[in-house]
PDB file of N, CA and C in Angstrom:
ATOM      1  N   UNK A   1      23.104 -46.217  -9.144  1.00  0.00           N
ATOM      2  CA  UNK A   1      23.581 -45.731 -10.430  1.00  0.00           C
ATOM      3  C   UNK A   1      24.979 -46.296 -10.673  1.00  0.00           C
ATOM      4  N   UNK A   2      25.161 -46.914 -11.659  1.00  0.00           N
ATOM      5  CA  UNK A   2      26.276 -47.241 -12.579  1.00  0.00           C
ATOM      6  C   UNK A   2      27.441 -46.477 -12.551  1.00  0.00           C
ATOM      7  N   UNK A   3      28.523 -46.674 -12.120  1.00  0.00           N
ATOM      8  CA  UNK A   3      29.992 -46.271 -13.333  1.00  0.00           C
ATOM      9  C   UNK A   3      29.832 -46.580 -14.605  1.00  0.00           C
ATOM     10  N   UNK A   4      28.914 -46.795 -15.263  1.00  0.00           N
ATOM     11  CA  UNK A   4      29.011 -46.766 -16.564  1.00  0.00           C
ATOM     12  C   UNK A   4      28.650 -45.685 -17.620  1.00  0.00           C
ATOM     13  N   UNK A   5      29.177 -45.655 -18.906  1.00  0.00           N
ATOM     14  CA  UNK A   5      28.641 -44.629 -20.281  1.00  0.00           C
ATOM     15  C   UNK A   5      27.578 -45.485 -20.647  1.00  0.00           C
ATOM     16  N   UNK A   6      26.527 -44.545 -20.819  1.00  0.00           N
ATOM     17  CA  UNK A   6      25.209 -45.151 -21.395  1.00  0.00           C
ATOM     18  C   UNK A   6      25.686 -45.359 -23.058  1.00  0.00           C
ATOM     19  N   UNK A   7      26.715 -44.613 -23.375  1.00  0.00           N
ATOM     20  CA  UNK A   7      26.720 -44.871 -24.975  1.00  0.00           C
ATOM     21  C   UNK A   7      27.950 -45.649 -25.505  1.00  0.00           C
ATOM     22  N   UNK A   8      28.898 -45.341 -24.546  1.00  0.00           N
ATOM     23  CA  UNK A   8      30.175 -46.166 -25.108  1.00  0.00           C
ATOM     24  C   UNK A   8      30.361 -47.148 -23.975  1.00  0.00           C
ATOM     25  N   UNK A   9      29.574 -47.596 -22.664  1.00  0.00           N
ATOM     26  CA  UNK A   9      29.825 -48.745 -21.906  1.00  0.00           C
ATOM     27  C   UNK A   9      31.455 -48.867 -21.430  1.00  0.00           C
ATOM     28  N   UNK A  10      32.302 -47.694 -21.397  1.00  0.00           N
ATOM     29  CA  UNK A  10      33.015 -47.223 -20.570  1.00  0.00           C
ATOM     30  C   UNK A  10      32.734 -47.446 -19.476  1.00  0.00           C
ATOM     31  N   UNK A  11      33.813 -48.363 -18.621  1.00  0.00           N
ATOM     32  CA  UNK A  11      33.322 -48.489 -17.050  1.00  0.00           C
ATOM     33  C   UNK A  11      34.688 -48.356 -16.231  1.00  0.00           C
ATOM     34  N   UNK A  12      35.180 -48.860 -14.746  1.00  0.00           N
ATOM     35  CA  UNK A  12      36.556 -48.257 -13.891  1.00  0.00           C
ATOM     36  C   UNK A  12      37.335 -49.439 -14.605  1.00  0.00           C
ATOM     37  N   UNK A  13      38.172 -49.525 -14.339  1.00  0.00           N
ATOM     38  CA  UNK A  13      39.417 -49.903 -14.921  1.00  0.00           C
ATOM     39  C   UNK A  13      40.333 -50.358 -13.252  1.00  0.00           C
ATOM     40  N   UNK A  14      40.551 -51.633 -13.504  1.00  0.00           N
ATOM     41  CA  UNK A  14      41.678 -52.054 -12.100  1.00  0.00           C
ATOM     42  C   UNK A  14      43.064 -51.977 -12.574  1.00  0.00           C
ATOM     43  N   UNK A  15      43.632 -51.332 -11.585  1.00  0.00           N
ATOM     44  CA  UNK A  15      45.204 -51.367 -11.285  1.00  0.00           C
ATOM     45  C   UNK A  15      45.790 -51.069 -10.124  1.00  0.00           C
ATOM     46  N   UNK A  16      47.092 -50.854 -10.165  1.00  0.00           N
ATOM     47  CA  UNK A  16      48.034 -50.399  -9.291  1.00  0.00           C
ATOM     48  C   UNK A  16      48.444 -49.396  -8.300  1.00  0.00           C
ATOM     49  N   UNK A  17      48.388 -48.998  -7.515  1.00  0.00           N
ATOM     50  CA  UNK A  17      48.882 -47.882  -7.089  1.00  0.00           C
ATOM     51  C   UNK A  17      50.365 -48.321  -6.386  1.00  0.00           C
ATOM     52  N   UNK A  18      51.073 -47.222  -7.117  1.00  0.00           N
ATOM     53  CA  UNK A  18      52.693 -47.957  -6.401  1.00  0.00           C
ATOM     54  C   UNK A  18      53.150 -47.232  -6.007  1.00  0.00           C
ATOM     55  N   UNK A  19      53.715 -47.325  -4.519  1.00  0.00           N
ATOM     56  CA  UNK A  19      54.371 -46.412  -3.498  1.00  0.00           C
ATOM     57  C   UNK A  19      55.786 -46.267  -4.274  1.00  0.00           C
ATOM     58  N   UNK A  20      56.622 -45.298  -3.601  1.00  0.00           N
ATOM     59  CA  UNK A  20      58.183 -44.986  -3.840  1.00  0.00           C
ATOM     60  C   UNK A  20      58.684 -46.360  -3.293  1.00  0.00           C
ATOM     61  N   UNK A  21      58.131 -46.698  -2.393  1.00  0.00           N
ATOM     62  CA  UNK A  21      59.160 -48.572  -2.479  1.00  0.00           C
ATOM     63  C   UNK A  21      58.854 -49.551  -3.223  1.00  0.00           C
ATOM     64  N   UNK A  22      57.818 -48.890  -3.981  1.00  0.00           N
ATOM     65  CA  UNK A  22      57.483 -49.857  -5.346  1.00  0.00           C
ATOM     66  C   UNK A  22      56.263 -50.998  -4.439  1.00  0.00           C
ATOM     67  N   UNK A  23      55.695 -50.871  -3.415  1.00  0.00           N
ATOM     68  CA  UNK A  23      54.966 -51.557  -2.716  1.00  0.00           C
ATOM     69  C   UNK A  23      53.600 -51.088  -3.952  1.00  0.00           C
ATOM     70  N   UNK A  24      52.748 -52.473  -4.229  1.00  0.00           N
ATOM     71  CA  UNK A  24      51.469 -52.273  -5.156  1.00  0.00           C
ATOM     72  C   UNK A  24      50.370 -52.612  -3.847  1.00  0.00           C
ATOM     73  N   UNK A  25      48.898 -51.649  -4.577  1.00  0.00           N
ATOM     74  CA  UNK A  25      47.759 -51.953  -3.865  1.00  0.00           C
ATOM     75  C   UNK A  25      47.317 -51.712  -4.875  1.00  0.00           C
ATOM     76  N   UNK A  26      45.637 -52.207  -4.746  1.00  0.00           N
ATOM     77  CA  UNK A  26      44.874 -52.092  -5.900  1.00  0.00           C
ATOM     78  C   UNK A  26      44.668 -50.503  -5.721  1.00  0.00           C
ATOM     79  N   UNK A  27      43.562 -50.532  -7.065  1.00  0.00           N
ATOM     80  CA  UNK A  27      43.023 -48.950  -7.120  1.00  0.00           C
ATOM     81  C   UNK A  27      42.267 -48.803  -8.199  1.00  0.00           C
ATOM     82  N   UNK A  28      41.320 -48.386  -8.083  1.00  0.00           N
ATOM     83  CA  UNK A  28      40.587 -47.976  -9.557  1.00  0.00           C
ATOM     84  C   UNK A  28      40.458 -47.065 -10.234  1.00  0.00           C
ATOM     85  N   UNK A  29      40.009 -46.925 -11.922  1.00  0.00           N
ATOM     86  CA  UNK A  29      40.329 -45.635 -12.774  1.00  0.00           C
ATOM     87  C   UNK A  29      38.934 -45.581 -12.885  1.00  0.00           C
ATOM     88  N   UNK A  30      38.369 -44.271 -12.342  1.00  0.00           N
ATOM     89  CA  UNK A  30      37.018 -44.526 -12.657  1.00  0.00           C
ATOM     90  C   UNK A  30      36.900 -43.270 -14.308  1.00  0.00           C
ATOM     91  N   UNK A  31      35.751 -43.564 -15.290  1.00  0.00           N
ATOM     92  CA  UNK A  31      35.854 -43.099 -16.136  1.00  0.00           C
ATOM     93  C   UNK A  31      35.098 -41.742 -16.063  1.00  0.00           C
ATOM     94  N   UNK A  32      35.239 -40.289 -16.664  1.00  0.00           N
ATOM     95  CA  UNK A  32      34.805 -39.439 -16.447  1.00  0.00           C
ATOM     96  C   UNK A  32      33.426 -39.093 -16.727  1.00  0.00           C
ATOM     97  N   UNK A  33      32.139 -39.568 -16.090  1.00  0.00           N
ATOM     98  CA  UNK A  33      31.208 -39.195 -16.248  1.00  0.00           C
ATOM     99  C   UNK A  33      30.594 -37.920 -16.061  1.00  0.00           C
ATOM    100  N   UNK A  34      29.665 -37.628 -16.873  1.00  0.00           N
ATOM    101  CA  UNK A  34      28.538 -36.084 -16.748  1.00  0.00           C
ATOM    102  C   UNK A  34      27.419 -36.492 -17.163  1.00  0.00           C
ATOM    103  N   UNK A  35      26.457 -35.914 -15.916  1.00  0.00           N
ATOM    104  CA  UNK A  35      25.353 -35.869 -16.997  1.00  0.00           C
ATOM    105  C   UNK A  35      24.506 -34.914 -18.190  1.00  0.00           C
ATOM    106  N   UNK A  36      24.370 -35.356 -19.297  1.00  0.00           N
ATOM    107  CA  UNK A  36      23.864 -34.183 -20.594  1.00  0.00           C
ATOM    108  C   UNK A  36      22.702 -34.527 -20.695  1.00  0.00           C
ATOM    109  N   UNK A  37      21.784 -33.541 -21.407  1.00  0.00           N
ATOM    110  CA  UNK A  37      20.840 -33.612 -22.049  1.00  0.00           C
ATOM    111  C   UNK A  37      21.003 -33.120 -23.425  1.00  0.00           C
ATOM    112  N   UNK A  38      20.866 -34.357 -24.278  1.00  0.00           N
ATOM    113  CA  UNK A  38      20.741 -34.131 -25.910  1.00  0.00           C
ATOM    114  C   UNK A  38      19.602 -34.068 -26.550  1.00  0.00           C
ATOM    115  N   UNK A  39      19.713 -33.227 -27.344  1.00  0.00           N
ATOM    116  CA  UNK A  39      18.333 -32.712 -28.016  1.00  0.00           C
ATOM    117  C   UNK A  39      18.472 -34.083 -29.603  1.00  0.00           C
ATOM    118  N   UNK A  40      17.059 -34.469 -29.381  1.00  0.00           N
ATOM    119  CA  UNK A  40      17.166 -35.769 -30.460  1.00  0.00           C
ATOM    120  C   UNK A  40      15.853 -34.763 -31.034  1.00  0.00           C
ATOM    121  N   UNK A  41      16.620 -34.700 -32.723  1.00  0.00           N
ATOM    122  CA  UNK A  41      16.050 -34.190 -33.979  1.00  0.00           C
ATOM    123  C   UNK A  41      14.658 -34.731 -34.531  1.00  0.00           C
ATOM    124  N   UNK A  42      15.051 -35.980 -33.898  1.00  0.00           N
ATOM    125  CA  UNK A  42      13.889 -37.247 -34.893  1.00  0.00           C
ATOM    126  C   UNK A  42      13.110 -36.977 -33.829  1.00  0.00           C
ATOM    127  N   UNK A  43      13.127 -37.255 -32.604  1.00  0.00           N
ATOM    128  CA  UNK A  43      12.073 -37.172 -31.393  1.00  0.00           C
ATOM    129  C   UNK A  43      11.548 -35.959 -31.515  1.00  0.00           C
ATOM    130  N   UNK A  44      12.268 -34.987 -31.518  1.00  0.00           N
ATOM    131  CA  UNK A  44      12.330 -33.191 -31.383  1.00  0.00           C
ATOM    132  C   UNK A  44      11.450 -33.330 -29.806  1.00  0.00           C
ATOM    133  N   UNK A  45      12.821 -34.031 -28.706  1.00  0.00           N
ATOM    134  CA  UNK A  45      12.710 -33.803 -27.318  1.00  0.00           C
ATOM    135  C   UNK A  45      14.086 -33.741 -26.689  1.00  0.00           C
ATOM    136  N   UNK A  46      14.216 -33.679 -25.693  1.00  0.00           N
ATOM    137  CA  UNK A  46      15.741 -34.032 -24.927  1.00  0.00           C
ATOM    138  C   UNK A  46      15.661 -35.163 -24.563  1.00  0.00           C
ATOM    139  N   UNK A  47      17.131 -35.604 -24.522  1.00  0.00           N
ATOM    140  CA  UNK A  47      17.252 -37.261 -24.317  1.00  0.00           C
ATOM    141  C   UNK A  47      18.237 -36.666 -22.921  1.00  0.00           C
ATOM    142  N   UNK A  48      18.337 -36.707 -21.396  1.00  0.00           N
ATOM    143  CA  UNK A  48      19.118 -36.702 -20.452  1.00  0.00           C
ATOM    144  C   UNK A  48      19.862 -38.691 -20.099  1.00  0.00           C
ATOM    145  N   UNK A  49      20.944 -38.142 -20.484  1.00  0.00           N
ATOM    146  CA  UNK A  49      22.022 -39.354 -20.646  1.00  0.00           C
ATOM    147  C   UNK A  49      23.100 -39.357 -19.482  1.00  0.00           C
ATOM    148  N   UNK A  50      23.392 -40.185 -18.632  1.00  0.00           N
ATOM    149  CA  UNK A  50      25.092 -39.923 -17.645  1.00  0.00           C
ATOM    150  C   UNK A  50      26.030 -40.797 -18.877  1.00  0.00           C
ATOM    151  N   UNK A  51      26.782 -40.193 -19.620  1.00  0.00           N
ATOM    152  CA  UNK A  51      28.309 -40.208 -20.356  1.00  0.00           C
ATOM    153  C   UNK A  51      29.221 -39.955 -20.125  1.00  0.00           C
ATOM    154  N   UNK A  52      30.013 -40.435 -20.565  1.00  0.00           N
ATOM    155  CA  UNK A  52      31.787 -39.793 -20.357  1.00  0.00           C
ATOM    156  C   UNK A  52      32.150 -38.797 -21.636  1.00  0.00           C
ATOM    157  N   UNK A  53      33.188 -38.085 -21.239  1.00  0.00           N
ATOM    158  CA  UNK A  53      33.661 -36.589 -21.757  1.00  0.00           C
ATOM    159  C   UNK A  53      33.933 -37.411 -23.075  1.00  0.00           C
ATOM    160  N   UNK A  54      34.265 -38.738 -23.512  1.00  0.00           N
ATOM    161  CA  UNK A  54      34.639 -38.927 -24.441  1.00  0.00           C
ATOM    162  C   UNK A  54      33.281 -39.777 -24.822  1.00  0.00           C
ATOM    163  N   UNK A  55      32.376 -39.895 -24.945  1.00  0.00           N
ATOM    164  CA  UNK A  55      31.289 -40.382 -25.633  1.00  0.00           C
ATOM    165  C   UNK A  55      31.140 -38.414 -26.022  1.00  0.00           C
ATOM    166  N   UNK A  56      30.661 -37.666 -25.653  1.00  0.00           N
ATOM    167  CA  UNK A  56      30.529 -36.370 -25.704  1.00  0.00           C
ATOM    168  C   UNK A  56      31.024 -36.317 -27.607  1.00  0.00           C
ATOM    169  N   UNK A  57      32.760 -35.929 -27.267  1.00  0.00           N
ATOM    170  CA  UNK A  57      33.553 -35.500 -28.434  1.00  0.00           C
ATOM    171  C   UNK A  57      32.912 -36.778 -29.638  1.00  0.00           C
ATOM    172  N   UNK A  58      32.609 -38.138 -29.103  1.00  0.00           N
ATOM    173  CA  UNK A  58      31.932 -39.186 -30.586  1.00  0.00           C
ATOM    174  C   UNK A  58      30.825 -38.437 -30.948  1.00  0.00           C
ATOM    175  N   UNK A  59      30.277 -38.270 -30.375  1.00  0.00           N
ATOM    176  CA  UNK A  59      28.453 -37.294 -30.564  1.00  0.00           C
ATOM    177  C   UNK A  59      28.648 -36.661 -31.787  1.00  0.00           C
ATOM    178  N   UNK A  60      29.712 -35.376 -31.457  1.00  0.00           N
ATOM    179  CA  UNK A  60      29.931 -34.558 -32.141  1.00  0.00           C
ATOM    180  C   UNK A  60      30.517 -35.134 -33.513  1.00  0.00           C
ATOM    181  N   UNK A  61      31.718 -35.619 -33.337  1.00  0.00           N
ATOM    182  CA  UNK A  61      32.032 -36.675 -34.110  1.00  0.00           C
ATOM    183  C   UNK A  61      31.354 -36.807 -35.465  1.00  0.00           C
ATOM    184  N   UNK A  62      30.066 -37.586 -34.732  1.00  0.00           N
ATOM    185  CA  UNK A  62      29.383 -38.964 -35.953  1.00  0.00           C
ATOM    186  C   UNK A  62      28.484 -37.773 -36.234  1.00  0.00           C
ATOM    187  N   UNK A  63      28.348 -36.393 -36.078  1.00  0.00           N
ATOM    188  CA  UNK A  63      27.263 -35.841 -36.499  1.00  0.00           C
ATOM    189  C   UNK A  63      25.865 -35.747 -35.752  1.00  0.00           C
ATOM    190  N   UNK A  64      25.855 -35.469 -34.442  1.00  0.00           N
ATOM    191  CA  UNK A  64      25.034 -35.193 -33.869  1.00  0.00           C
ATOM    192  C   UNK A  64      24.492 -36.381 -32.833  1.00  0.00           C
ATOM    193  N   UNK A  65      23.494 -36.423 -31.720  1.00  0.00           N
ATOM    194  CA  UNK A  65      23.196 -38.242 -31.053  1.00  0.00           C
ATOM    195  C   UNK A  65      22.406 -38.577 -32.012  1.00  0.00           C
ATOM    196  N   UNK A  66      21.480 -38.485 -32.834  1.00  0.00           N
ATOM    197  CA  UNK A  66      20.436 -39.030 -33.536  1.00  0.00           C
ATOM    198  C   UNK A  66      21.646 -40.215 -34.538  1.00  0.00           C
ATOM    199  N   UNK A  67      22.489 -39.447 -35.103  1.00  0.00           N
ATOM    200  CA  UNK A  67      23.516 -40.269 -35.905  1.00  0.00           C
ATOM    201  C   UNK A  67      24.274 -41.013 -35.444  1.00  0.00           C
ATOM    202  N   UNK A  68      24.754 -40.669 -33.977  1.00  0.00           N
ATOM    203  CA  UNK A  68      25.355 -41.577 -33.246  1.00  0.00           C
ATOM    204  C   UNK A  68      25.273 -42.807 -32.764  1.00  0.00           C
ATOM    205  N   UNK A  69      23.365 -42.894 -32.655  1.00  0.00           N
ATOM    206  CA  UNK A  69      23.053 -44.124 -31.712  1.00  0.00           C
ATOM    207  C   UNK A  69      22.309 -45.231 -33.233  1.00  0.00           C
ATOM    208  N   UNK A  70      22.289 -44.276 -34.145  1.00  0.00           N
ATOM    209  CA  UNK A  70      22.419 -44.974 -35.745  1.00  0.00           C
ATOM    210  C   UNK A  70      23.383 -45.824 -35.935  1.00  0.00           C
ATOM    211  N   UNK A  71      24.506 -45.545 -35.477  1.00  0.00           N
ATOM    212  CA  UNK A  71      25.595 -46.181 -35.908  1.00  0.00           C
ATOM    213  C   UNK A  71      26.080 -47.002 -34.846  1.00  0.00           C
ATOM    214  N   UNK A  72      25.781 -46.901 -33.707  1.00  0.00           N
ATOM    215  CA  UNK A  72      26.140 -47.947 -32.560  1.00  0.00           C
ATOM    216  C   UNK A  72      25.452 -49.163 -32.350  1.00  0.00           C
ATOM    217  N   UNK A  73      26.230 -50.038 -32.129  1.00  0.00           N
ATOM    218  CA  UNK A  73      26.236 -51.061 -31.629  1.00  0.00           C
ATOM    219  C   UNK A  73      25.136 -51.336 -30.814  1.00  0.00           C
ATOM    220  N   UNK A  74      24.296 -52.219 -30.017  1.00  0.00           N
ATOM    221  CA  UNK A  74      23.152 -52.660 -29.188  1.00  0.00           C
ATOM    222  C   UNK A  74      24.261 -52.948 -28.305  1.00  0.00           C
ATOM    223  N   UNK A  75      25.055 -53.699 -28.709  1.00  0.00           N
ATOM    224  CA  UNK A  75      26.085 -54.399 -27.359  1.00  0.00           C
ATOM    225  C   UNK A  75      26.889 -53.248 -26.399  1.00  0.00           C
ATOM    226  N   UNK A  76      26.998 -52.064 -27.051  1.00  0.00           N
ATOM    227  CA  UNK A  76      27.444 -50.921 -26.114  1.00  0.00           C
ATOM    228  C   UNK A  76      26.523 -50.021 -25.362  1.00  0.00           C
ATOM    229  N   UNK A  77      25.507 -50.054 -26.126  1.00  0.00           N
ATOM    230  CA  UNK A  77      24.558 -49.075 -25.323  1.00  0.00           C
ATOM    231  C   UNK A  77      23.843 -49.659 -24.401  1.00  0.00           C
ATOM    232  N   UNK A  78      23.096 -48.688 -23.251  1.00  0.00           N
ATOM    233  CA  UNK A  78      22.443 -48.950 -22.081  1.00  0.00           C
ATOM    234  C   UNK A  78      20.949 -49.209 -22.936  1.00  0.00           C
ATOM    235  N   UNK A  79      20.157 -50.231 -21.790  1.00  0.00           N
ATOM    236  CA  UNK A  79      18.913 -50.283 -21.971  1.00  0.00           C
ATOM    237  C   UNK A  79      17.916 -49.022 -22.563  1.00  0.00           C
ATOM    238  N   UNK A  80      18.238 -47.906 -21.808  1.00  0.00           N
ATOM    239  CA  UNK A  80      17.605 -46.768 -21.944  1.00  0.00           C
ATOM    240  C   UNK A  80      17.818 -46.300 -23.288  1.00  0.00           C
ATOM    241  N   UNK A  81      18.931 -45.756 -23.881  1.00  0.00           N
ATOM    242  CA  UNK A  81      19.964 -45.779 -24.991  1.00  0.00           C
ATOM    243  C   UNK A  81      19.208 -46.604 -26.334  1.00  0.00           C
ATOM    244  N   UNK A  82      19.314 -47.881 -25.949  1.00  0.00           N
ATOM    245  CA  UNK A  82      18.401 -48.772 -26.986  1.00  0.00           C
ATOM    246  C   UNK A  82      16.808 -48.354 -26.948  1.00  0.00           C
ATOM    247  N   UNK A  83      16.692 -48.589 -26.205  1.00  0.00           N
ATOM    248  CA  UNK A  83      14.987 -47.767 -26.262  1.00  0.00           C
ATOM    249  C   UNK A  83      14.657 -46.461 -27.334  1.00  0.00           C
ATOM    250  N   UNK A  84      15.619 -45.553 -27.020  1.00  0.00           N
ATOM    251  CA  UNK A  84      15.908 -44.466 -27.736  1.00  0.00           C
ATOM    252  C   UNK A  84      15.651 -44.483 -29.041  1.00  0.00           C
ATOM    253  N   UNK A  85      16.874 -45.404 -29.300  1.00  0.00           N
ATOM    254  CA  UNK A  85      17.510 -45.939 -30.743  1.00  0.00           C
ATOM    255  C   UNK A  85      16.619 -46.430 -31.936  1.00  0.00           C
ATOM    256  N   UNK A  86      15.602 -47.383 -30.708  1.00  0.00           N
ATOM    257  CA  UNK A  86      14.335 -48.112 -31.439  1.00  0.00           C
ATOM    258  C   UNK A  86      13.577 -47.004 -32.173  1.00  0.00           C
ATOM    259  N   UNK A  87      12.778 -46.025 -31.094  1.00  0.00           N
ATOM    260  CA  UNK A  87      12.339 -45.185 -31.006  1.00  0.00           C
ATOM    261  C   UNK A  87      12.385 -44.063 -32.631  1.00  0.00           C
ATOM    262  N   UNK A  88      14.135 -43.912 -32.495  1.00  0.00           N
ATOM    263  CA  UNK A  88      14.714 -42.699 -33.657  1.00  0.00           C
ATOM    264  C   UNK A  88      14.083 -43.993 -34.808  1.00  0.00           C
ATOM    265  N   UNK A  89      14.575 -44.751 -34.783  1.00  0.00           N
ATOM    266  CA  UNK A  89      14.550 -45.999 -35.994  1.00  0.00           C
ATOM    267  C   UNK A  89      12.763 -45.777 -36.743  1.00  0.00           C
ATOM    268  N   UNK A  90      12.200 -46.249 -35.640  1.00  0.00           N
ATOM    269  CA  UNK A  90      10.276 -46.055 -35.998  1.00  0.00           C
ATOM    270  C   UNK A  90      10.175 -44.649 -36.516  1.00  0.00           C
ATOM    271  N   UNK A  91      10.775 -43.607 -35.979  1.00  0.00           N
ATOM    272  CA  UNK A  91      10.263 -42.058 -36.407  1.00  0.00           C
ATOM    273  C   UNK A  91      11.166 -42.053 -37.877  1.00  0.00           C
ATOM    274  N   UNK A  92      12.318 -42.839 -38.354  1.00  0.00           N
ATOM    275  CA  UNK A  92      12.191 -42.517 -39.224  1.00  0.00           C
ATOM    276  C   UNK A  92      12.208 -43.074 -40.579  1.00  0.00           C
ATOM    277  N   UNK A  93      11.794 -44.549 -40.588  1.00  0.00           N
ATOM    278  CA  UNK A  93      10.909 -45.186 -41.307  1.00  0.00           C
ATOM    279  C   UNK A  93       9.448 -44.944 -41.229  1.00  0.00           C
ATOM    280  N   UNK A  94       9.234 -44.334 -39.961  1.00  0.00           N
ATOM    281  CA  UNK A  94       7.464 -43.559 -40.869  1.00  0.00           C
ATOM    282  C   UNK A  94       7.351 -42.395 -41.690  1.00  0.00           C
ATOM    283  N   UNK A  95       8.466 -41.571 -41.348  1.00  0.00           N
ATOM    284  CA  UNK A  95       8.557 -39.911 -42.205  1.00  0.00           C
ATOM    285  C   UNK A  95       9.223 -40.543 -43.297  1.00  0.00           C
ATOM    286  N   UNK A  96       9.402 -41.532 -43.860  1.00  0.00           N
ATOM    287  CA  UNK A  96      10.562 -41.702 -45.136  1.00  0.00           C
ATOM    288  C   UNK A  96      10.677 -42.944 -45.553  1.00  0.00           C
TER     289      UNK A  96
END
């Protein structure tokens, strides 16, 4: 399993760690992942996603995941994510 956000492709981050003598070593920022389960409207199932706390607050954001993964990018989201996306897309060009 990935350090990565399935929705915003948030991943660790390299830097510094610097002693009081100012001596550097590497170190990494890893990004805050959880895993959720979002309830998708168009599917009317749960979608279980590993995200970061800040893909979370976009969710809410853009108006729910169904609207979210509407408006995202292919180049940020995970395989799974796009699958999804396709998925919401077909359910709702057949109801409409």
């Amino acid at each position: 399993m990935s350090r990565r956000c399935e929705l915003t492709a948030k991943a660790p981050l390299v830097g510094h760690r610097v002693s009081h003598s100012n001596i550097k070593t590497k170190r990494r920022f890893l990004p805050n992942l959880v895993n959720v389960t979002f309830l998708s409207e168009a599917l009317a199932r749960p979608v279980r996603l590993r995200v970061s706390t800040n893909a979370l607050k976009s969710v809410d954001h853009r108006g729910g995941f169904d609207a979210f993964l509407l408006k995202a990018k292919d180049s940020e989201l995970s395989l799974k994510a796009i699958e999804i996306k396709r998925q919401i897309e077909k359910k709702q060009a057949k109801a409409g």
